[in-house]
N, C-alpha and C. Protein backbone atom coordinates (compact mmCIF):
# COMPACT_ATOMS: atom_id res chain seq x y z
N UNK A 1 40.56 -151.19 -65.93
CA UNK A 1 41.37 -150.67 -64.84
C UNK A 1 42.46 -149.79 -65.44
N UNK A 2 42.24 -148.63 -64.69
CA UNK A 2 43.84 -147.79 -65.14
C UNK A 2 45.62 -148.37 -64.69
N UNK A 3 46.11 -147.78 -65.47
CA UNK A 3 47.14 -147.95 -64.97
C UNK A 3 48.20 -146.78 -64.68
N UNK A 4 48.96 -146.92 -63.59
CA UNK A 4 49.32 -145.18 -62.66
C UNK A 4 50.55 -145.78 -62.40
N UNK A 5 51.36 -144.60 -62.25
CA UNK A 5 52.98 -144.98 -62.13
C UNK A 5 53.01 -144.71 -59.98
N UNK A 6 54.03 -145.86 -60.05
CA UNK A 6 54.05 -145.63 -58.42
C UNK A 6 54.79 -144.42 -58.16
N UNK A 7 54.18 -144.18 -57.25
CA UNK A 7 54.56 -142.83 -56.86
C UNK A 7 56.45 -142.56 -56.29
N UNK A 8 56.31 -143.75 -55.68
CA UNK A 8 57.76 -144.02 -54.80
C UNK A 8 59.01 -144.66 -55.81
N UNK A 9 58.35 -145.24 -56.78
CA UNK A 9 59.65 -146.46 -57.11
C UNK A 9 59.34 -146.10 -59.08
N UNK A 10 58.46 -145.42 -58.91
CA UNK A 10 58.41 -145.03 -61.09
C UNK A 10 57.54 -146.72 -61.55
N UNK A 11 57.38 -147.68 -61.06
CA UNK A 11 56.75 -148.89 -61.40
C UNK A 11 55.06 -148.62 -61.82
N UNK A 12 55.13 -149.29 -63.05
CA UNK A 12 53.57 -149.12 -63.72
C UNK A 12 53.09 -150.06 -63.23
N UNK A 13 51.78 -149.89 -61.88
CA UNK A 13 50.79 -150.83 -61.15
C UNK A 13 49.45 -150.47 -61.94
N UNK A 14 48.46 -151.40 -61.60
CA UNK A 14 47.16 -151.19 -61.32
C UNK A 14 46.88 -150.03 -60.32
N UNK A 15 45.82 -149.60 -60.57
CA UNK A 15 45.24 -148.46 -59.57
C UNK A 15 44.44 -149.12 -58.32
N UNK A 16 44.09 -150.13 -58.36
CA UNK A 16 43.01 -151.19 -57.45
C UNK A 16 44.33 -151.99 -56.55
N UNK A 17 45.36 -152.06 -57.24
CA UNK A 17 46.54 -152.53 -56.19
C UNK A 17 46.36 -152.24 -54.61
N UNK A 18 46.89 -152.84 -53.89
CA UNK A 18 47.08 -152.33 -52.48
C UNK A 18 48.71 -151.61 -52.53
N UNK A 19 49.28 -152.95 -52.75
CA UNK A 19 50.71 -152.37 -52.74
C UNK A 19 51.40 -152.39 -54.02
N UNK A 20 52.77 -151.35 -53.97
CA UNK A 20 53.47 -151.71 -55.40
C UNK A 20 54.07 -152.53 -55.39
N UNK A 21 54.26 -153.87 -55.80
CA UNK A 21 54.96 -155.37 -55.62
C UNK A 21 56.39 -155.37 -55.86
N UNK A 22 56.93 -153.84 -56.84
CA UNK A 22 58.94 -153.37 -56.44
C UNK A 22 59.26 -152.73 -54.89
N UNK A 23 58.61 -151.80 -54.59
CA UNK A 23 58.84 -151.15 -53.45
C UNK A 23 57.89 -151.14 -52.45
N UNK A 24 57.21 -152.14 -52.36
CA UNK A 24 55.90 -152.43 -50.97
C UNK A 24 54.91 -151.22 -50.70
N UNK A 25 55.25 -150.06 -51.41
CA UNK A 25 54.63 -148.67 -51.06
C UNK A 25 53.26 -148.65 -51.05
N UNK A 26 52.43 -148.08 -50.39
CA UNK A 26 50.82 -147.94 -50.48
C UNK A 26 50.78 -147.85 -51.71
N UNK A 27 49.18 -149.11 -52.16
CA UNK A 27 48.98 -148.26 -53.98
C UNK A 27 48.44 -146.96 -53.82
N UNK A 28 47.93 -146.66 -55.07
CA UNK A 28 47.50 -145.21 -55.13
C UNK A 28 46.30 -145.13 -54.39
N UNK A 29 44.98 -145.59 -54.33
CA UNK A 29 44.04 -145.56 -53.77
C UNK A 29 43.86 -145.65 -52.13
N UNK A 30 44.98 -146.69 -51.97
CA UNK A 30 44.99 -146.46 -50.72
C UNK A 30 45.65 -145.17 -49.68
N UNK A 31 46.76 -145.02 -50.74
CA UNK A 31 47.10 -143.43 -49.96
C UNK A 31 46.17 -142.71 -50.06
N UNK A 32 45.43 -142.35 -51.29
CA UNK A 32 44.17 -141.41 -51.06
C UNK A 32 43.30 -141.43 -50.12
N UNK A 33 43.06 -142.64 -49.62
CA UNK A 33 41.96 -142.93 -48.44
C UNK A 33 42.35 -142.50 -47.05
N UNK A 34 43.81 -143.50 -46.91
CA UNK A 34 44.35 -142.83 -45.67
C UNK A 34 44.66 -141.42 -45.58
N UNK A 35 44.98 -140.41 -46.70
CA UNK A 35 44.78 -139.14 -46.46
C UNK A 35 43.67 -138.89 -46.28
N UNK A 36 42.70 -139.09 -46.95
CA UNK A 36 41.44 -138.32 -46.68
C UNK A 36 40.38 -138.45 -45.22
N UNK A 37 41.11 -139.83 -44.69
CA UNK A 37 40.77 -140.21 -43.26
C UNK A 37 41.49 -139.56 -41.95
N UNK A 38 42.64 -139.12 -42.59
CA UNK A 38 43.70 -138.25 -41.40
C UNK A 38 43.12 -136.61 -41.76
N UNK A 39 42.71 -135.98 -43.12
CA UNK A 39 42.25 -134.97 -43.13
C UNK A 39 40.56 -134.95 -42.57
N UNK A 40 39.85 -135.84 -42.79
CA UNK A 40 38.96 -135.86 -41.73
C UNK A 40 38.77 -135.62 -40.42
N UNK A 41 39.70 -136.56 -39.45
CA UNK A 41 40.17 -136.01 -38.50
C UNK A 41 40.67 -135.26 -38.09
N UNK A 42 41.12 -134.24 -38.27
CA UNK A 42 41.76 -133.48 -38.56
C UNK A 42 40.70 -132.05 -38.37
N UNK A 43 40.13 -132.24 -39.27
CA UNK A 43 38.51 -131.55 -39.24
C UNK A 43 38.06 -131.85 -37.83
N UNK A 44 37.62 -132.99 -37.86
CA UNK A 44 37.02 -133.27 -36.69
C UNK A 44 37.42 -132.55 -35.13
N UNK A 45 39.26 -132.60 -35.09
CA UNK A 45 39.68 -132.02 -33.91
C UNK A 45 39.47 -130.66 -33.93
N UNK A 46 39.86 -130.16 -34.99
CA UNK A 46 39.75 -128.67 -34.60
C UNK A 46 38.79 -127.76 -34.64
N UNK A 47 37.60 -129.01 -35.20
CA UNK A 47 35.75 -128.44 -34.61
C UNK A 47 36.02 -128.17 -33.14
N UNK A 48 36.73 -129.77 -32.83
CA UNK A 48 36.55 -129.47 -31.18
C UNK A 48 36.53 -128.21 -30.36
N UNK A 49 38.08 -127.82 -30.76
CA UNK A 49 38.81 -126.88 -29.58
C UNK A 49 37.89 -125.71 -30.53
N UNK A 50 37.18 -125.63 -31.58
CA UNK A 50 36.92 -124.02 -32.36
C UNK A 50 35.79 -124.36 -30.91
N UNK A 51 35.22 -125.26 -30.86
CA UNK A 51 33.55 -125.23 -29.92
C UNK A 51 33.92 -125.17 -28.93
N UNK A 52 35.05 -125.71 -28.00
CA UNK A 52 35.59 -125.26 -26.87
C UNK A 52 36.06 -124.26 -26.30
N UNK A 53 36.66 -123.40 -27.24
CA UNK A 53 36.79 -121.82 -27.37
C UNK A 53 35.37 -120.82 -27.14
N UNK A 54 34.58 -121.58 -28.03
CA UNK A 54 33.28 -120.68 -28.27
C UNK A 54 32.65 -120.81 -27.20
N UNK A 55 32.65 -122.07 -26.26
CA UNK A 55 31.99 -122.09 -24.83
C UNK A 55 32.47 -121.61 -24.12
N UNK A 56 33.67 -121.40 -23.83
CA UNK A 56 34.53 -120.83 -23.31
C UNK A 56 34.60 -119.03 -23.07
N UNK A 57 34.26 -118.67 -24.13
CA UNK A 57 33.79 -117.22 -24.48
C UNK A 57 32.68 -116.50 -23.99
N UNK A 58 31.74 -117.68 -24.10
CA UNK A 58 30.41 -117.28 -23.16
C UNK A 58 30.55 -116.88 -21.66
N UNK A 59 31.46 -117.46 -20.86
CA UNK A 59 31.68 -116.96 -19.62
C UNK A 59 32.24 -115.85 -19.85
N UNK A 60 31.44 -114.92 -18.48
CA UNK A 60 31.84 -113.56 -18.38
C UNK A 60 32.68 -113.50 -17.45
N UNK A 61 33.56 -112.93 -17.46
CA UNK A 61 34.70 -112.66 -16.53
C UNK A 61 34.19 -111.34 -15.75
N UNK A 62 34.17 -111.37 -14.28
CA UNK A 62 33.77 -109.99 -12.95
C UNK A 62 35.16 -109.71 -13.18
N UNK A 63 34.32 -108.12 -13.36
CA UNK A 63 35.57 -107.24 -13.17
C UNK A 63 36.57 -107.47 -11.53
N UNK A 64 37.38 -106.80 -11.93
CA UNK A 64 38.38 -106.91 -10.38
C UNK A 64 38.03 -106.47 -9.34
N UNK A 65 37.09 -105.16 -9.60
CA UNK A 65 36.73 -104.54 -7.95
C UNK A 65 35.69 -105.38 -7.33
N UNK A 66 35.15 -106.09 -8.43
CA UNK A 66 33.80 -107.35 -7.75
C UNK A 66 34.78 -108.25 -7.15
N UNK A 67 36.10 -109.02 -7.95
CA UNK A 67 36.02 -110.00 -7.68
C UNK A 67 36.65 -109.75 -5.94
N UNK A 68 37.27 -108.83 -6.11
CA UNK A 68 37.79 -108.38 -4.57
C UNK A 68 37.05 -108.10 -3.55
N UNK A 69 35.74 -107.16 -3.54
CA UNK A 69 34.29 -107.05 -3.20
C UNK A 69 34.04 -108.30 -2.29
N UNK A 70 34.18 -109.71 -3.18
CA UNK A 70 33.20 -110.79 -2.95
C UNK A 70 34.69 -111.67 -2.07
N UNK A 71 35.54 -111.21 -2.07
CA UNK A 71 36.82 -112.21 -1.42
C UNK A 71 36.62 -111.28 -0.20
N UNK A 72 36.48 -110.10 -0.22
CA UNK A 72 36.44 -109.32 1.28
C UNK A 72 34.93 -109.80 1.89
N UNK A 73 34.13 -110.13 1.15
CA UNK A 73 32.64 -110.09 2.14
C UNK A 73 33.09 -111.89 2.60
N UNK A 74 33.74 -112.74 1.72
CA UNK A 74 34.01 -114.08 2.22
C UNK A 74 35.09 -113.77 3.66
N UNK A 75 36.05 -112.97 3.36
CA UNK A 75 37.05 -112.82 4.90
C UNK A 75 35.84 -112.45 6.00
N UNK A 76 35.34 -111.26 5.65
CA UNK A 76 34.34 -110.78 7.00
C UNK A 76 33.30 -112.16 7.21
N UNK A 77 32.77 -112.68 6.75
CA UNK A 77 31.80 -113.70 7.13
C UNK A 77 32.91 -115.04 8.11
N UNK A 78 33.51 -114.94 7.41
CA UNK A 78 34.47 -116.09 8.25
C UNK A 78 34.75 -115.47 9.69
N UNK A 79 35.40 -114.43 9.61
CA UNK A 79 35.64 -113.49 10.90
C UNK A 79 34.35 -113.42 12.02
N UNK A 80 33.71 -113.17 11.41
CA UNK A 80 32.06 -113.24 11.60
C UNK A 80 31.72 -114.56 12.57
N UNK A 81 32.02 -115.59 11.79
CA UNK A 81 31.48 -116.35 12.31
C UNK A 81 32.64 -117.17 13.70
N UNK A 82 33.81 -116.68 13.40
CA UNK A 82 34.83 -116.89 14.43
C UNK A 82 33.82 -116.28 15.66
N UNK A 83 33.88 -114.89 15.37
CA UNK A 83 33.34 -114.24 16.23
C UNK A 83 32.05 -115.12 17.06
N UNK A 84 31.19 -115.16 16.77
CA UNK A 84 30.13 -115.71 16.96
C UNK A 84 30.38 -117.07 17.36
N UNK A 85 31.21 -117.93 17.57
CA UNK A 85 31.11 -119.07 17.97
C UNK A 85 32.09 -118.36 19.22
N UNK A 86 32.97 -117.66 19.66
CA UNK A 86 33.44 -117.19 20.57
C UNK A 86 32.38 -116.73 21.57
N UNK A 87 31.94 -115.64 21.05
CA UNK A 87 30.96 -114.78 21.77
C UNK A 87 30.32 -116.09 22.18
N UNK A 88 29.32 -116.89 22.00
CA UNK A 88 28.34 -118.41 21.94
C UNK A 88 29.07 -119.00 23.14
N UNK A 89 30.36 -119.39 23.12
CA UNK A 89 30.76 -120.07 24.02
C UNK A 89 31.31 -119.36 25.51
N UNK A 90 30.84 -118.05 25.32
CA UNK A 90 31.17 -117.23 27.03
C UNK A 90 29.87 -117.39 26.84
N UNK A 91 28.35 -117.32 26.55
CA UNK A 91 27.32 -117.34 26.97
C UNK A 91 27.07 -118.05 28.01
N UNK A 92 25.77 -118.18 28.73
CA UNK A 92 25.40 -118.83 30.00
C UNK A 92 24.69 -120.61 29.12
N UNK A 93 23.73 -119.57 28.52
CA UNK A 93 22.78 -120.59 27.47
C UNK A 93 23.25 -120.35 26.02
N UNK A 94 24.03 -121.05 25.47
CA UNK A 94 24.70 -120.72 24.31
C UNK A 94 23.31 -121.00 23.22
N UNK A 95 22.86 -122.09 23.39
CA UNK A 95 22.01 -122.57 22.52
C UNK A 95 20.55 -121.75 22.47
N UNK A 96 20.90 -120.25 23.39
CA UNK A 96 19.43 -119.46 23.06
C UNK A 96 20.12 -118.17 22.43
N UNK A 97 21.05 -118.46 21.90
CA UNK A 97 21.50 -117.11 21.28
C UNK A 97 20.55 -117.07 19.99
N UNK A 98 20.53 -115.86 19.54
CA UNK A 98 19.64 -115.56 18.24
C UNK A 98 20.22 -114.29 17.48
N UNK A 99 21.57 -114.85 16.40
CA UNK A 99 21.89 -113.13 16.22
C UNK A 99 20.99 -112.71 15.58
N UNK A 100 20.69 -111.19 15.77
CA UNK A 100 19.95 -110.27 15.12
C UNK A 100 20.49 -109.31 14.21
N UNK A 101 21.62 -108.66 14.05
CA UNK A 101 22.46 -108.20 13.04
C UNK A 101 24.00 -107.99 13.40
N UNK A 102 24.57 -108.14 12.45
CA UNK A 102 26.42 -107.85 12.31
C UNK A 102 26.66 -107.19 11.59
N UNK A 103 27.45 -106.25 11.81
CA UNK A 103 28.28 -105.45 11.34
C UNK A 103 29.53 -105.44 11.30
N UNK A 104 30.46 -104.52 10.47
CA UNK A 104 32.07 -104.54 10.26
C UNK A 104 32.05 -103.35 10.27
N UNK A 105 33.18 -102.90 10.34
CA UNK A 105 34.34 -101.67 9.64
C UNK A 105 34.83 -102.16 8.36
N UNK A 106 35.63 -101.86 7.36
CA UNK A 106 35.65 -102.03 6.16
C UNK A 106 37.07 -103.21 6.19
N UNK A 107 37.94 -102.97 7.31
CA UNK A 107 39.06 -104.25 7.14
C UNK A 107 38.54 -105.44 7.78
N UNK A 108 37.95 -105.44 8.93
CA UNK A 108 37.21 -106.39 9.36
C UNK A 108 37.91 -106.77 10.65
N UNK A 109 38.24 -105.41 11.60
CA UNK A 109 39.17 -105.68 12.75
C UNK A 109 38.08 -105.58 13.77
N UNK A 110 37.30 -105.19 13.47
CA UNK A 110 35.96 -104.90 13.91
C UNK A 110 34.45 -105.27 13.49
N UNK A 111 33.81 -106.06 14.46
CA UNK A 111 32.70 -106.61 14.24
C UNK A 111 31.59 -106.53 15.47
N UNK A 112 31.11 -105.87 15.06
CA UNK A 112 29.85 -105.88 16.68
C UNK A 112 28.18 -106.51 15.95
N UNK A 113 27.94 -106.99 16.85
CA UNK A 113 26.88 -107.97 17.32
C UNK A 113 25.90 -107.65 18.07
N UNK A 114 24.41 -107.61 17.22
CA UNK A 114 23.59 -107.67 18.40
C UNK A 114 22.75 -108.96 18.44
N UNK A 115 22.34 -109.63 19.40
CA UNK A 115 21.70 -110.80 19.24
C UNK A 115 20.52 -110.36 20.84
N UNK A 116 19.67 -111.89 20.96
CA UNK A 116 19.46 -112.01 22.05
C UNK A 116 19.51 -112.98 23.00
N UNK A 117 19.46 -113.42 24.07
CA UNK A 117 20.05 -114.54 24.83
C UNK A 117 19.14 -114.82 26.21
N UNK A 118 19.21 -115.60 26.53
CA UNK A 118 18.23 -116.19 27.52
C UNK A 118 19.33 -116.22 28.79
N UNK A 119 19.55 -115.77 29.80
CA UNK A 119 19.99 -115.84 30.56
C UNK A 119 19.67 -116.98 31.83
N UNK A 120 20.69 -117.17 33.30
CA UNK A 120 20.53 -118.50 33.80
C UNK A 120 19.45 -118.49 34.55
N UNK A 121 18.65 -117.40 34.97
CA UNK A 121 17.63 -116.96 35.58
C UNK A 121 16.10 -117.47 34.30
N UNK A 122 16.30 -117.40 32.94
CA UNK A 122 15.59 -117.63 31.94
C UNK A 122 14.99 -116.10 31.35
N UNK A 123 15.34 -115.37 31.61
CA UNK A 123 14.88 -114.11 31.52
C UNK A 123 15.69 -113.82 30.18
N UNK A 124 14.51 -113.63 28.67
CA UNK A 124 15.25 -113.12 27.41
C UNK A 124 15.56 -111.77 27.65
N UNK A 125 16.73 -111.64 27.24
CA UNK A 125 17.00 -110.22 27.17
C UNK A 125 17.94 -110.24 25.66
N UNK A 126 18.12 -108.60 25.51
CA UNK A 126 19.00 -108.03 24.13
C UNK A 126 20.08 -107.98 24.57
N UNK A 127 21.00 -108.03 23.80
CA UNK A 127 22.51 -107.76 24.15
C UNK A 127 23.31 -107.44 23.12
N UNK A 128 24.84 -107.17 23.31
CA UNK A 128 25.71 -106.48 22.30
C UNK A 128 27.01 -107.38 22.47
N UNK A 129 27.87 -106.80 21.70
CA UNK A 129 29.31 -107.24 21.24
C UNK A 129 30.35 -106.99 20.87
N UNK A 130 30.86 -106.48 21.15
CA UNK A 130 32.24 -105.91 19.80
C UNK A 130 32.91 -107.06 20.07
N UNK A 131 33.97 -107.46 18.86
CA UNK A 131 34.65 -108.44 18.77
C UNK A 131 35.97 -107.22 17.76
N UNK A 132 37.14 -106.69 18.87
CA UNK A 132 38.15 -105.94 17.97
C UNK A 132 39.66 -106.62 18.61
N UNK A 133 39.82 -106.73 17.01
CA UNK A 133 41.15 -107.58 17.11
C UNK A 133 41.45 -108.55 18.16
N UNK A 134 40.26 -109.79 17.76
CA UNK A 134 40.32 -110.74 18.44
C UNK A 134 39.95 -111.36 19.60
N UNK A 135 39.83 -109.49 20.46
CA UNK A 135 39.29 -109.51 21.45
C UNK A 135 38.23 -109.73 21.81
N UNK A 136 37.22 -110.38 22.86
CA UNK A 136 35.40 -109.63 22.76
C UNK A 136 35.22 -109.12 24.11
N UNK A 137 34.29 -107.94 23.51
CA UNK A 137 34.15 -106.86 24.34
C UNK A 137 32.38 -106.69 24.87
N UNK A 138 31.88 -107.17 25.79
CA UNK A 138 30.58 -106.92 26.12
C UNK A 138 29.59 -105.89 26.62
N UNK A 139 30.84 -105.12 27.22
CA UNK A 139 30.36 -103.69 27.56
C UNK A 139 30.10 -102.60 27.03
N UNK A 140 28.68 -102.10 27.61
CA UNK A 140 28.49 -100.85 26.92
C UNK A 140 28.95 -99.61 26.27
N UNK A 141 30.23 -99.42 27.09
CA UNK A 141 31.15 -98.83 26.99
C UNK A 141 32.12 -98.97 25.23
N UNK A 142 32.25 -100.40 25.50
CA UNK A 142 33.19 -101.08 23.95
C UNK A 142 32.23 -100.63 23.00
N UNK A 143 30.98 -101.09 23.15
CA UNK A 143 29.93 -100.96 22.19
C UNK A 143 30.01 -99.43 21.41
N UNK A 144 29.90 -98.53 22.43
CA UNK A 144 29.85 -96.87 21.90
C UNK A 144 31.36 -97.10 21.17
N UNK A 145 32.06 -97.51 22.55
CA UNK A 145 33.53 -96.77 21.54
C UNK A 145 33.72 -97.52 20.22
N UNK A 146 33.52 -98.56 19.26
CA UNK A 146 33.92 -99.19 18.95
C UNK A 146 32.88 -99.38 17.74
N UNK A 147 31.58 -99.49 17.69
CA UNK A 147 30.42 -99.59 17.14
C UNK A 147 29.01 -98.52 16.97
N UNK A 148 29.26 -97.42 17.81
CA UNK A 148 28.41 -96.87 17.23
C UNK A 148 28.70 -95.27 16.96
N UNK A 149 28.16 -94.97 15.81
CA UNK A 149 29.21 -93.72 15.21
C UNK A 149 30.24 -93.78 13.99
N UNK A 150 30.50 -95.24 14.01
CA UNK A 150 31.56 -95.15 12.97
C UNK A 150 31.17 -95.59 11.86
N UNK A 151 31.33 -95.65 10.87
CA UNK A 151 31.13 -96.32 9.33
C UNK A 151 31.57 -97.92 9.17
N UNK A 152 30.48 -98.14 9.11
CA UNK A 152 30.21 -99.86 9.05
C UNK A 152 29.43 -100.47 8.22
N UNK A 153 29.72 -101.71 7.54
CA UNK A 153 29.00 -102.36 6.60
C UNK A 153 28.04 -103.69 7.30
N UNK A 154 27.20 -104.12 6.91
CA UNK A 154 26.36 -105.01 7.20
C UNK A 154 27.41 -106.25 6.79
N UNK A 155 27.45 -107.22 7.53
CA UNK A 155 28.05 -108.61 7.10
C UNK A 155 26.94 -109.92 7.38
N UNK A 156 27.12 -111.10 6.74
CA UNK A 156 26.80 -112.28 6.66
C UNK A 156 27.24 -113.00 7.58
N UNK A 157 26.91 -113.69 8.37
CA UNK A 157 28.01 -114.52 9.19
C UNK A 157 27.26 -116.67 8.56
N UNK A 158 27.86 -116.61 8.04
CA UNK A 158 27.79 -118.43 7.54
C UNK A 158 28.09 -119.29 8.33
N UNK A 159 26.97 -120.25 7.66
CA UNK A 159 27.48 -121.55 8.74
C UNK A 159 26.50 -121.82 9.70
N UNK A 160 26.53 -122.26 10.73
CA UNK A 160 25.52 -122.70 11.82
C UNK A 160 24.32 -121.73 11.88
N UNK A 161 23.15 -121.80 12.14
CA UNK A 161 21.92 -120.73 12.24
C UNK A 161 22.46 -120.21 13.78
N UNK A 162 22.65 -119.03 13.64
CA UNK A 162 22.15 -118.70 15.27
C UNK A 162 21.02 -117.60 15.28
């Protein structure tokens, strides 16, 4: 067995010691271990966050005009579907509505509707909609002024099938 000066107190121990029997201090071997177990760990954590980073990296970030794109087509679908449960509930037979397409204007103050509907007589017929600023408008009249002619995007309306 060697013999090694304590590190803390200058006392000549054994190297196989646990402690130095003047100053209680870790022997030598054992500080080596417990360092090499805290530098292990040590390792170990900052594999972590290096691999958490690196997964992290893989996601692609949408540019801004998408991510705005996809927050405006979520407002119009909601609007959309305001709409459509409005329009549904002036119907005669709500439950024979069938929309067939929606449209917007680009802020979404405007939404017209065509669907078709079973009337109280039972007779299917086509019909229209504008829905502007809140209002709904059934007449042919709203329809021209309001929906046809102007620059409009196709919308989604979510949620219930109609």
């Amino acid at each position: 067995m060697a013999i090694v000066k304590c590190k803390v107190c200058g006392e000549e121990i054994e190297e196989t010691v646990l402690k130095c029997p003047r100053c209680d201090s870790l022997g030598p071997k054992r500080g080596k271990r417990i360092r090499l177990i805290l530098l292990c760990v040590m390792v170990v954590i900052i594999a972590f966050f290096g691999l958490g980073y690196y997964l992290q990296m893989d996601e692609v970030e949408k540019p801004y005009e998408e991510v705005l794109k996809e927050k405006l087509d979520d407002k119009l679908s909601q609007r959309g579907l305001t709409a459509v449960l409005l329009l549904r509930s002036r119907l005669d037979n709500p439950e024979s509505m069938k929309l067939e397409n929606s449209i917007s204007n680009e802020d979404g103050s405007v939404l017209c509707f065509e669907f078709t509907e079973t009337d109280a007589s039972g007779v299917t017929k086509k019909s229209r909609a504008a829905f502007v600023d809140g209002e709904l408008d059934r007449t042919p009249a709203g329809w021209k002024l309001f929906c046809v002619g102007k620059s409009m995007r196709p919308i989604t309306v979510k949620g219930n099938t109609f």
